[in-house]
PDB file of N, CA and C in Angstrom:
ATOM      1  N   UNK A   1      17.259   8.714  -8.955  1.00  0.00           N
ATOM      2  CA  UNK A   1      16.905   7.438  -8.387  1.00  0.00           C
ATOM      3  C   UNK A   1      16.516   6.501  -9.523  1.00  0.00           C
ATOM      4  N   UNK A   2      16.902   5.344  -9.540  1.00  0.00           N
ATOM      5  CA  UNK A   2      17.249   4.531 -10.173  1.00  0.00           C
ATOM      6  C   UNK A   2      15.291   3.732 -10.581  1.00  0.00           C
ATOM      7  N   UNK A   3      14.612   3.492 -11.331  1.00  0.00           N
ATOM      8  CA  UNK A   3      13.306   3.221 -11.116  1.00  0.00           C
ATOM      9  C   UNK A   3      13.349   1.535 -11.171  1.00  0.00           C
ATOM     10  N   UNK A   4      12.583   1.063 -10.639  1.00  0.00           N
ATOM     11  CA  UNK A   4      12.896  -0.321 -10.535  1.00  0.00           C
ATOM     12  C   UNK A   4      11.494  -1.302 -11.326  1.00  0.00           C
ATOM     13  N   UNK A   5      11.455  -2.236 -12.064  1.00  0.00           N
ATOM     14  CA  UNK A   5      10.159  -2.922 -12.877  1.00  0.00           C
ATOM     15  C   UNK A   5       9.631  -3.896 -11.959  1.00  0.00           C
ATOM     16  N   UNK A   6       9.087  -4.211 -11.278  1.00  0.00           N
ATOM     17  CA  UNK A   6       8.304  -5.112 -10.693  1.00  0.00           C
ATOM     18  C   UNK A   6       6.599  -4.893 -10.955  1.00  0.00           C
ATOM     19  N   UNK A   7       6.263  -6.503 -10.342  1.00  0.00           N
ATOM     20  CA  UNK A   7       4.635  -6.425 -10.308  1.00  0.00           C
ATOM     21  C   UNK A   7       4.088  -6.920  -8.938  1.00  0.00           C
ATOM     22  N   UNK A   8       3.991  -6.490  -7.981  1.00  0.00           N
ATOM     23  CA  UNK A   8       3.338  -6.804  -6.379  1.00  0.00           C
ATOM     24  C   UNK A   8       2.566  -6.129  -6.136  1.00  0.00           C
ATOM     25  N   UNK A   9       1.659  -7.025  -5.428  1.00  0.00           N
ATOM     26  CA  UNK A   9       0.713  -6.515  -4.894  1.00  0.00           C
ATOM     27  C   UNK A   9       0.212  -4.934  -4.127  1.00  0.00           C
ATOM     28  N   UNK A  10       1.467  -5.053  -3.800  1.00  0.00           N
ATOM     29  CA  UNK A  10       1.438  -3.164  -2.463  1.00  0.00           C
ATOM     30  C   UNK A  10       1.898  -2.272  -3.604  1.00  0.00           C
ATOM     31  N   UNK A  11       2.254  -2.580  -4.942  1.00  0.00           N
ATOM     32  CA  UNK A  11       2.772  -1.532  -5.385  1.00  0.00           C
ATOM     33  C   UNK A  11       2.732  -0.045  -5.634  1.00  0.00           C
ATOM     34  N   UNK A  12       1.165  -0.471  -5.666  1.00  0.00           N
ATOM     35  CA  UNK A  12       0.474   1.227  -5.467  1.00  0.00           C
ATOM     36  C   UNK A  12       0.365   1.803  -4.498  1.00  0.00           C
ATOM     37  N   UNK A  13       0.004   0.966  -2.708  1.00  0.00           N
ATOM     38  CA  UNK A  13       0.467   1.452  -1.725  1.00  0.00           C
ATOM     39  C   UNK A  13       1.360   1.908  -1.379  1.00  0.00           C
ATOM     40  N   UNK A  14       2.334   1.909  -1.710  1.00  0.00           N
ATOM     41  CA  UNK A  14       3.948   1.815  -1.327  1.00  0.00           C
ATOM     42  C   UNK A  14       4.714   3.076  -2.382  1.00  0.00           C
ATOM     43  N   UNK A  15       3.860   3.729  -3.413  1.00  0.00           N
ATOM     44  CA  UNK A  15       4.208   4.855  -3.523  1.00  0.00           C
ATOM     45  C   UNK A  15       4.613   5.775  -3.249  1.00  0.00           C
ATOM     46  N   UNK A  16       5.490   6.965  -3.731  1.00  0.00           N
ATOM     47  CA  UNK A  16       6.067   8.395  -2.639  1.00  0.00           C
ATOM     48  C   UNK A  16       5.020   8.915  -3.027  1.00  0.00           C
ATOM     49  N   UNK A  17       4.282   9.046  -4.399  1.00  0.00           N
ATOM     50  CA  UNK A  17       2.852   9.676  -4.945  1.00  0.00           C
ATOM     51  C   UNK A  17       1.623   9.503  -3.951  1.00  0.00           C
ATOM     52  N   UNK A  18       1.383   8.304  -3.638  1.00  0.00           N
ATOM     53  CA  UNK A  18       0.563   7.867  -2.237  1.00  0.00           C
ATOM     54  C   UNK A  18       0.529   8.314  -1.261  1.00  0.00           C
ATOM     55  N   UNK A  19       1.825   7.773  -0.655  1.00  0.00           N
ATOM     56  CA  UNK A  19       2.219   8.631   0.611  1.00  0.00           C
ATOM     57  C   UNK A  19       1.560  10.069   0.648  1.00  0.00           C
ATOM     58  N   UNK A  20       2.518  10.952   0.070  1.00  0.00           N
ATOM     59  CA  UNK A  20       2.195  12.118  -0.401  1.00  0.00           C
ATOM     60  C   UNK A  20       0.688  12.829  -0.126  1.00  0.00           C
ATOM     61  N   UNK A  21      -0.279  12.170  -1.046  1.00  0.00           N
ATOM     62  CA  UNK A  21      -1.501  11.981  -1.188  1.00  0.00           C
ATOM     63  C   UNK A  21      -2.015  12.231  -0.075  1.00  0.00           C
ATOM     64  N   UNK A  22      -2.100  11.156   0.944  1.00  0.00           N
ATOM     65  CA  UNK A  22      -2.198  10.632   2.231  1.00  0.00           C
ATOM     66  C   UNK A  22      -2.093  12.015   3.181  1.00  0.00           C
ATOM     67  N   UNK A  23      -0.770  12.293   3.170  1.00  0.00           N
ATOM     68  CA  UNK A  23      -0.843  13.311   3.798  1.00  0.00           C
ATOM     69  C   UNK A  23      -0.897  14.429   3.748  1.00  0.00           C
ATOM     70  N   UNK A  24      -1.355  14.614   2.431  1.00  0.00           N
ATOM     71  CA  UNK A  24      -1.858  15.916   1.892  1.00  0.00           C
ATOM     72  C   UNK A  24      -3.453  16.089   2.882  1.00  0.00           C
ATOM     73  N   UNK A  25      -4.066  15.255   2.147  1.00  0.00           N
ATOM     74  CA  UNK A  25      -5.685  14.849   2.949  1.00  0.00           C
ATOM     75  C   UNK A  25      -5.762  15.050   4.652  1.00  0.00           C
ATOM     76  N   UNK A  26      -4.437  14.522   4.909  1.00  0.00           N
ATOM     77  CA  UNK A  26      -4.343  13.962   6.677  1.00  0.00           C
ATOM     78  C   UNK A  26      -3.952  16.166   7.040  1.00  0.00           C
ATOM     79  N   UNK A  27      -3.127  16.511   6.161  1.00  0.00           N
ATOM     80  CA  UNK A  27      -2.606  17.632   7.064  1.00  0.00           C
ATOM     81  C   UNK A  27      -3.646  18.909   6.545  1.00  0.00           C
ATOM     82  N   UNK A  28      -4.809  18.803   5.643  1.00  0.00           N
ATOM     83  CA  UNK A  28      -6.114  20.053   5.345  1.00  0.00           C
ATOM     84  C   UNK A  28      -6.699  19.231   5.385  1.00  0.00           C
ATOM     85  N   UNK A  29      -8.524  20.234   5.650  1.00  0.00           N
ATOM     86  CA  UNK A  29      -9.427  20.274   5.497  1.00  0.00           C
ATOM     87  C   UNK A  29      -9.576  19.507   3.859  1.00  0.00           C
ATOM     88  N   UNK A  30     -10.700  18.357   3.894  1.00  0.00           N
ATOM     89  CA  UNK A  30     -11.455  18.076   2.977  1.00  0.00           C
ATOM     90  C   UNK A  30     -10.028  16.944   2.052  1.00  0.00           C
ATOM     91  N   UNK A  31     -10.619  16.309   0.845  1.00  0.00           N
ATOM     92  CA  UNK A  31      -9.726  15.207   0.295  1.00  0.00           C
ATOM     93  C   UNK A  31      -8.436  16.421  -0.113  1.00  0.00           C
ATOM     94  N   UNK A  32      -7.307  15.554  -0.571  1.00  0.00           N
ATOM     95  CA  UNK A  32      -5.989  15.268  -0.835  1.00  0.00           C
ATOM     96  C   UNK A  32      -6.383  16.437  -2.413  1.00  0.00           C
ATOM     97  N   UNK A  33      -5.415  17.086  -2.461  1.00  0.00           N
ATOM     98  CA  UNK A  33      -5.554  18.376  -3.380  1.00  0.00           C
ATOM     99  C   UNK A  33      -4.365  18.099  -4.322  1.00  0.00           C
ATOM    100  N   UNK A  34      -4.608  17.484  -5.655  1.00  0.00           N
ATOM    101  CA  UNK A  34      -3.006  17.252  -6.517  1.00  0.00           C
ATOM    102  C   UNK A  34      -2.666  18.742  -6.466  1.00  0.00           C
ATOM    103  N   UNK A  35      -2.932  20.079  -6.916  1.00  0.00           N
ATOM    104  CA  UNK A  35      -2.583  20.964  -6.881  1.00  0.00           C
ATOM    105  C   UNK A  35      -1.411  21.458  -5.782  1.00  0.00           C
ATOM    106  N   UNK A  36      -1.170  20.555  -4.172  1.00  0.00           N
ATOM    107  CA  UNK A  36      -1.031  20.939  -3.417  1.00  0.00           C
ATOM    108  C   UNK A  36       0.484  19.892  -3.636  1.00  0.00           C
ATOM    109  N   UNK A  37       0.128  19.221  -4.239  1.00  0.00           N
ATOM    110  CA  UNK A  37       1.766  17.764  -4.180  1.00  0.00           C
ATOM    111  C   UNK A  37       2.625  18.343  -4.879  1.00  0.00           C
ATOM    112  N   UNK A  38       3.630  18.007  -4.567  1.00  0.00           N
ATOM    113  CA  UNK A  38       5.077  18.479  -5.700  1.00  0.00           C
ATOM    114  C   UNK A  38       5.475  17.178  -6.698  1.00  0.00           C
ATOM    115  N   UNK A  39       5.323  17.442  -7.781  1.00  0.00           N
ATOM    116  CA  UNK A  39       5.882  16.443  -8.776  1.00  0.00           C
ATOM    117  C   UNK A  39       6.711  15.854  -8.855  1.00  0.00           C
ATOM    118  N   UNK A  40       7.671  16.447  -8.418  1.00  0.00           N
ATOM    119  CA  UNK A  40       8.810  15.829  -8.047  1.00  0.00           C
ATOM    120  C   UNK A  40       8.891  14.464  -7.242  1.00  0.00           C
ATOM    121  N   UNK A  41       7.899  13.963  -6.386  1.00  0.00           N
ATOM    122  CA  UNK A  41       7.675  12.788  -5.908  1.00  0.00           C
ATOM    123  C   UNK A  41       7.578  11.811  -6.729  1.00  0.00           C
ATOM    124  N   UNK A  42       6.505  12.159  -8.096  1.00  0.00           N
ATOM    125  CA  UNK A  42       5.852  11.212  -9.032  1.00  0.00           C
ATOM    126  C   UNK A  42       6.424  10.204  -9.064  1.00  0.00           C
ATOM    127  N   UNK A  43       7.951  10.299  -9.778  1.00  0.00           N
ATOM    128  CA  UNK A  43       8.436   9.451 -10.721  1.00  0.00           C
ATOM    129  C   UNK A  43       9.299   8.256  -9.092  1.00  0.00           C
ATOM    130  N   UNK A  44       9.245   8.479  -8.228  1.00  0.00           N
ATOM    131  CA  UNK A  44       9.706   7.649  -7.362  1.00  0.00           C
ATOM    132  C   UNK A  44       9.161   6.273  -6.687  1.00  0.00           C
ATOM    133  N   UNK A  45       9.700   5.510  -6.886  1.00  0.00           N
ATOM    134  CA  UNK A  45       8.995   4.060  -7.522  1.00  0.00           C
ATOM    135  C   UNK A  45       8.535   3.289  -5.937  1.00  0.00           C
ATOM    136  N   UNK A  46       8.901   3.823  -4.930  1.00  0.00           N
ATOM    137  CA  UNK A  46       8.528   3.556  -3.735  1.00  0.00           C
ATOM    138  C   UNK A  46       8.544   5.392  -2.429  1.00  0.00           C
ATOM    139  N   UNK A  47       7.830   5.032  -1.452  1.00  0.00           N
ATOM    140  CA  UNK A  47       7.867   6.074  -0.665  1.00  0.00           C
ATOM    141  C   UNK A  47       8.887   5.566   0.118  1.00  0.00           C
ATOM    142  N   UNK A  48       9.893   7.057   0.854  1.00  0.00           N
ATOM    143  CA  UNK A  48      10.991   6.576   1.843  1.00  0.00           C
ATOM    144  C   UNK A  48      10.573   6.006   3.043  1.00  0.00           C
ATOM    145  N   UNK A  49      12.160   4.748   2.885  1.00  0.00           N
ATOM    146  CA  UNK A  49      11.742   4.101   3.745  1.00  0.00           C
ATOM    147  C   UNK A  49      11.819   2.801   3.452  1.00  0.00           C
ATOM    148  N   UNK A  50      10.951   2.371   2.380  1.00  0.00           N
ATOM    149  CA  UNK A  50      10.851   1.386   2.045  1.00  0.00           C
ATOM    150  C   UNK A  50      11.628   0.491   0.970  1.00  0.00           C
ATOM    151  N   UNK A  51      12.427  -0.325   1.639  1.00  0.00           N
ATOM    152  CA  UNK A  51      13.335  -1.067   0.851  1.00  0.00           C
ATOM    153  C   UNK A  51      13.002  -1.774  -0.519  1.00  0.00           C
ATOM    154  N   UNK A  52      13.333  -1.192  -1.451  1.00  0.00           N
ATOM    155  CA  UNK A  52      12.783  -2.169  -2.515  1.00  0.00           C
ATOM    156  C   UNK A  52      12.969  -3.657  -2.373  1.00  0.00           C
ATOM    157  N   UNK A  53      14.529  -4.363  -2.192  1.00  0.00           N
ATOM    158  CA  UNK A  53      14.899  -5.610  -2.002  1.00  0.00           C
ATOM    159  C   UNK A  53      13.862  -6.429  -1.096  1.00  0.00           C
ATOM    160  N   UNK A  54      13.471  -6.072   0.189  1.00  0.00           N
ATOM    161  CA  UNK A  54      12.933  -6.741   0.970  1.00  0.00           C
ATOM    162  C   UNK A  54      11.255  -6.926   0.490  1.00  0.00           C
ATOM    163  N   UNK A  55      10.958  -5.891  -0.764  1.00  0.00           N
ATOM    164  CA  UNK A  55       9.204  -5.340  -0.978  1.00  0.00           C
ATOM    165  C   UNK A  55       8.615  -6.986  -1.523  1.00  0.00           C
ATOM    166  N   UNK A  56       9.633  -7.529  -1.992  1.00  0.00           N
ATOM    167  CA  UNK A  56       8.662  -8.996  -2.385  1.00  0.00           C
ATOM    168  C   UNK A  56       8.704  -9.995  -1.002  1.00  0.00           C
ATOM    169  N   UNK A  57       9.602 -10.140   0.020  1.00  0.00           N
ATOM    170  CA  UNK A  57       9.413 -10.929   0.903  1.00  0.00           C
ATOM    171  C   UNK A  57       8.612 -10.469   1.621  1.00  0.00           C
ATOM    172  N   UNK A  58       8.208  -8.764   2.157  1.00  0.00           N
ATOM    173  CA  UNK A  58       7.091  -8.132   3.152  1.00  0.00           C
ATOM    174  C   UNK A  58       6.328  -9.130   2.690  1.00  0.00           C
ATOM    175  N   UNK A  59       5.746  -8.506   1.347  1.00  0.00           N
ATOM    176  CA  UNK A  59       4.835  -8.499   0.539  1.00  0.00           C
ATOM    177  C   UNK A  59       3.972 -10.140   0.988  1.00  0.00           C
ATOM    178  N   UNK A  60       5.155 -11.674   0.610  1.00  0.00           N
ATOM    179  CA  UNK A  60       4.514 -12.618   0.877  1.00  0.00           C
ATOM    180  C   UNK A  60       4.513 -12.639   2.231  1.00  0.00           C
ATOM    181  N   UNK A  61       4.669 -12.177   2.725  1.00  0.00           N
ATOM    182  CA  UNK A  61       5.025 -12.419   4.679  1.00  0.00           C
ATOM    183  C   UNK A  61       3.342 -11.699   4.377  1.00  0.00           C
ATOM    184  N   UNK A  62       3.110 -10.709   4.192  1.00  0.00           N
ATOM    185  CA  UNK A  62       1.950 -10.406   4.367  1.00  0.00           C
ATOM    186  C   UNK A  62       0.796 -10.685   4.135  1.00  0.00           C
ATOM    187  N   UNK A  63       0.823 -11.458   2.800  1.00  0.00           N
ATOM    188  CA  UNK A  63      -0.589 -12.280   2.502  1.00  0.00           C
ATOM    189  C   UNK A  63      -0.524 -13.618   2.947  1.00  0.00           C
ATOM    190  N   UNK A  64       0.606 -13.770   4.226  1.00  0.00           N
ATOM    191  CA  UNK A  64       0.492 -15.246   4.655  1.00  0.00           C
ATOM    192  C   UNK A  64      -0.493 -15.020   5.700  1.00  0.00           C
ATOM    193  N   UNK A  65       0.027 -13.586   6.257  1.00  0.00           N
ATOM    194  CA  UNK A  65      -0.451 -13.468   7.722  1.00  0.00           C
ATOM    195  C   UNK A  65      -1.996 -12.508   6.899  1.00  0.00           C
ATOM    196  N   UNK A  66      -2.267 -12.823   6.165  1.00  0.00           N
ATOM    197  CA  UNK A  66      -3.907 -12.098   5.318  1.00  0.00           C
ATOM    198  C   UNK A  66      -4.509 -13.918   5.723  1.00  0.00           C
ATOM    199  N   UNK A  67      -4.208 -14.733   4.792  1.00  0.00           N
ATOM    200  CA  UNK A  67      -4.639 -15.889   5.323  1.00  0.00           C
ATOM    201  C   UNK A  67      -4.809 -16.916   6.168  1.00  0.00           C
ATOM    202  N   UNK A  68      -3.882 -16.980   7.165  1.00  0.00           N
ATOM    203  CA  UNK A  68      -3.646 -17.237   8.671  1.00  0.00           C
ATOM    204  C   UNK A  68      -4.952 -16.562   8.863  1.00  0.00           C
ATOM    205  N   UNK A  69      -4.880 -15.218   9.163  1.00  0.00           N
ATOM    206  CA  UNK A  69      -6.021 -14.117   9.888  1.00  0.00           C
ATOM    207  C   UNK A  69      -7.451 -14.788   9.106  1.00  0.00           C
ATOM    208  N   UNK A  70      -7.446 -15.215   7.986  1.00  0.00           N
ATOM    209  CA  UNK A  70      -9.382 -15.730   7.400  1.00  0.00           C
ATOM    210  C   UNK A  70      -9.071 -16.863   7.454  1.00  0.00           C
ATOM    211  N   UNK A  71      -8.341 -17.853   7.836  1.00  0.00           N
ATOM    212  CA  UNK A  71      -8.666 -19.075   8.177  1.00  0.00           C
ATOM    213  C   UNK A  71      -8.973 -19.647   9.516  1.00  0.00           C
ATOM    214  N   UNK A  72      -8.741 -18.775  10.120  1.00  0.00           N
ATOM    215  CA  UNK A  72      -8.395 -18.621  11.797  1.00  0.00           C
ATOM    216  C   UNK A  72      -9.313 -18.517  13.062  1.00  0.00           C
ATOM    217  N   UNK A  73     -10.213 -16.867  12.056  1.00  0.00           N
ATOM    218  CA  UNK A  73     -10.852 -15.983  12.710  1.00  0.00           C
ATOM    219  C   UNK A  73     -11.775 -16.546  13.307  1.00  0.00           C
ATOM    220  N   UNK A  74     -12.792 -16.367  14.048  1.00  0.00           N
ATOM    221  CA  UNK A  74     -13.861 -16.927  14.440  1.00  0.00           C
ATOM    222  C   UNK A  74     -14.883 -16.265  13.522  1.00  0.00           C
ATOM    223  N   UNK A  75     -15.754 -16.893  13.084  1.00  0.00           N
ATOM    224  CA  UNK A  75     -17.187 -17.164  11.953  1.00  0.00           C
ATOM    225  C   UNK A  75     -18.195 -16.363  13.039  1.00  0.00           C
ATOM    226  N   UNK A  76     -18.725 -15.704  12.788  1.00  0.00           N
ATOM    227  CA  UNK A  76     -19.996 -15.045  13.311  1.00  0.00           C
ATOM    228  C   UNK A  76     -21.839 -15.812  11.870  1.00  0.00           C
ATOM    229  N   UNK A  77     -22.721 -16.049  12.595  1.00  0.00           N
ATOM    230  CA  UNK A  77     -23.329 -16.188  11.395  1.00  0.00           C
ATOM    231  C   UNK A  77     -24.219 -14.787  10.766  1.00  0.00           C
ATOM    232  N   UNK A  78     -24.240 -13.729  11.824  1.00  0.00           N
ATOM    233  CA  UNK A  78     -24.692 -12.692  10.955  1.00  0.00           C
ATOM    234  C   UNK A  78     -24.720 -11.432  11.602  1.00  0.00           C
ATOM    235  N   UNK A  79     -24.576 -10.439  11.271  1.00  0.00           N
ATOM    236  CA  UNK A  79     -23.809  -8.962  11.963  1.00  0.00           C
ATOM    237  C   UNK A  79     -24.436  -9.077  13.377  1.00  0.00           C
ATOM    238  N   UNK A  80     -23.909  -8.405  14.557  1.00  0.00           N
ATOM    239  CA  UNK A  80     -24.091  -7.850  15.425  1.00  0.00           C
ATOM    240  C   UNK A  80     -25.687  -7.055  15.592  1.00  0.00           C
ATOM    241  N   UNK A  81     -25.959  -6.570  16.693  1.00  0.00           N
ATOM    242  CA  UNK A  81     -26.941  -5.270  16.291  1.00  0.00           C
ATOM    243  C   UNK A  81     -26.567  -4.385  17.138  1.00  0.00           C
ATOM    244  N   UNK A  82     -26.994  -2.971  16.024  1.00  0.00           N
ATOM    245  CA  UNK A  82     -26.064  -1.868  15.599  1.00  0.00           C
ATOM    246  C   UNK A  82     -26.246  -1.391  17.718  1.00  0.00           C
ATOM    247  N   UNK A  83     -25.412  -0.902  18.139  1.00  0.00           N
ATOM    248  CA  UNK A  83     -25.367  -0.174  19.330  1.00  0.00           C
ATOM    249  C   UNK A  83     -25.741   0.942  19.597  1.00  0.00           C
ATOM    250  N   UNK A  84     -26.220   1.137  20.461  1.00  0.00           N
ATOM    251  CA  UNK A  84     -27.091   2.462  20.627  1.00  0.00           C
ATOM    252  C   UNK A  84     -26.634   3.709  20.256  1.00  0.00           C
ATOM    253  N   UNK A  85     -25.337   4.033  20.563  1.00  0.00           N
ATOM    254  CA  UNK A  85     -24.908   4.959  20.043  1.00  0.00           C
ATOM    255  C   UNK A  85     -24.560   5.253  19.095  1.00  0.00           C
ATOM    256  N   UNK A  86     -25.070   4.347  18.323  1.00  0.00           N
ATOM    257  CA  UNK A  86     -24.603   4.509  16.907  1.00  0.00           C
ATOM    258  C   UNK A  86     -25.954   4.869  16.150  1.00  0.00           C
ATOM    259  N   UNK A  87     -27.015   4.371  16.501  1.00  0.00           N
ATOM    260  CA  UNK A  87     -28.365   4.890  15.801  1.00  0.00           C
ATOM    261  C   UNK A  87     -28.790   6.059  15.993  1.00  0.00           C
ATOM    262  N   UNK A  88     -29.064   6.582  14.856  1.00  0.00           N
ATOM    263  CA  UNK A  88     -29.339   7.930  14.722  1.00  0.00           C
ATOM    264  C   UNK A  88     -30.387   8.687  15.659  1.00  0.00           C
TER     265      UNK A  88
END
């Protein structure tokens, strides 16, 4: 597989190393075990699936809809209080 040079934002998300990671953690007990990943993922410059060509348009599509969402939101002036079931 061909490795590709870019600089975006998701780039580290968007890893097969990540991925990987992820569901190392998601499928045992306790954090993500490198011992447990195959290397062979490493050098792969995105996880499957994900189109490199399209990774810069997601990418701004996504921090449009990041700023839409904080310009938008409704303003609270200061946290909630905590719910009962949540206090110890």
């Amino acid at each position: 597989m061909a490795r590709t040079t870019r600089s975006t934002l998701l780039a580290p998300a968007v890893t097969a190393a990540c991925l990987t990671g992820v569901a190392d953690a998601l499928d045992h007990d306790g954090p993500a075990d490198a011992g447990r990943i195959d290397r062979a993922v490493c050098p792969a410059d995105v996880m499957p699936a994900v189109d490199r060509t399209q990774l810069p348009a997601n990418e701004a599509r996504l921090l449009g809809q990041v700023a839409t969402s904080i310009a938008t939101e409704p303003r609270v002036a200061a946290e909630p209080p905590l719910r009962e079931y949540a206090r110890g």
